[in-house]
Protein backbone atom coordinates (compact mmCIF):
# COMPACT_ATOMS: atom_id res chain seq x y z
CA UNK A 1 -19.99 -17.48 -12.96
CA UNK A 2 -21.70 -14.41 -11.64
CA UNK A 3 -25.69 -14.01 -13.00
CA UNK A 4 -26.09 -10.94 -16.26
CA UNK A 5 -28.80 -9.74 -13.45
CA UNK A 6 -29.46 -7.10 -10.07
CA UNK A 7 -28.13 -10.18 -7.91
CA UNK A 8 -24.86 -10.18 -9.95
CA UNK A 9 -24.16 -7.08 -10.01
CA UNK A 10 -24.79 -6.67 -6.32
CA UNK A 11 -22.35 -9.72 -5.90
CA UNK A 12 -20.16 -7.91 -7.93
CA UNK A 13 -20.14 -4.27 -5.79
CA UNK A 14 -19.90 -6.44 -2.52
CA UNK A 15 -16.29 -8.16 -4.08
CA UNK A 16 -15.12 -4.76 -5.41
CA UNK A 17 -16.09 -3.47 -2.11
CA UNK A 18 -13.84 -6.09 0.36
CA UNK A 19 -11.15 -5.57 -2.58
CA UNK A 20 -10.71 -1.88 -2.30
CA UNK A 21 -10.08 -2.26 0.86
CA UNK A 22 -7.42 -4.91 0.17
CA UNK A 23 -6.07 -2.84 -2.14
CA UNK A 24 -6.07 0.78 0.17
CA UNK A 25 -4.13 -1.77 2.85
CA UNK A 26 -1.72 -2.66 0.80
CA UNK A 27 -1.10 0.98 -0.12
CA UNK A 28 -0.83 1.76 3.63
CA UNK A 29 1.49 -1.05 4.13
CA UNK A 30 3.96 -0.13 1.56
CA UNK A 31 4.05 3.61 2.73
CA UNK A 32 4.66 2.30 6.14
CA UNK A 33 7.95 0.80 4.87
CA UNK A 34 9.23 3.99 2.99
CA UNK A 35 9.73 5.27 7.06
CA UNK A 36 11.62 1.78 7.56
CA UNK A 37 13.54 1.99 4.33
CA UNK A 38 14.57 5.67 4.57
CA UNK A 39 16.13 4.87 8.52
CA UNK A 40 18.36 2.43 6.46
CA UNK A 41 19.80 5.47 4.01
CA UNK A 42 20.27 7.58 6.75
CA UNK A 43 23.46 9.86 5.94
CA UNK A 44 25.69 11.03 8.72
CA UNK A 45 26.29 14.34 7.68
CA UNK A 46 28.81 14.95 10.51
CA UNK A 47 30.72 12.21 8.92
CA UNK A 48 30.18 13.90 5.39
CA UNK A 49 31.90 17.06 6.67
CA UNK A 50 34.97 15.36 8.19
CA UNK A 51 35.19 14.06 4.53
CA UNK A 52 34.28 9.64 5.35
């Protein structure tokens, strides 16, 4: 249980602090795999022309 005082809500700030930045790396890590998952649906438009 955190303390209804200035040392509890400093305890609180320092845990929102480390879990923003949890949160902004997470962010970061699932943008890094929209570049991973978009080489998967890569379309061959050569082959779209020739009609495959």
């Amino acid at each position: 249980m955190v303390p209804d005082n200035l040392e509890g809500a400093i305890v609180l700030s320092l845990i929102d602090f480390f879990l923003s930045f949890v949160v902004i790396s997470g962010i970061g890590v699932i943008l890094a795999l929209f570049r991973h998952l978009n080489r998967l649906g890569q379309i061959d438009e050569k082959a779209l022309r020739e009609g495959h």
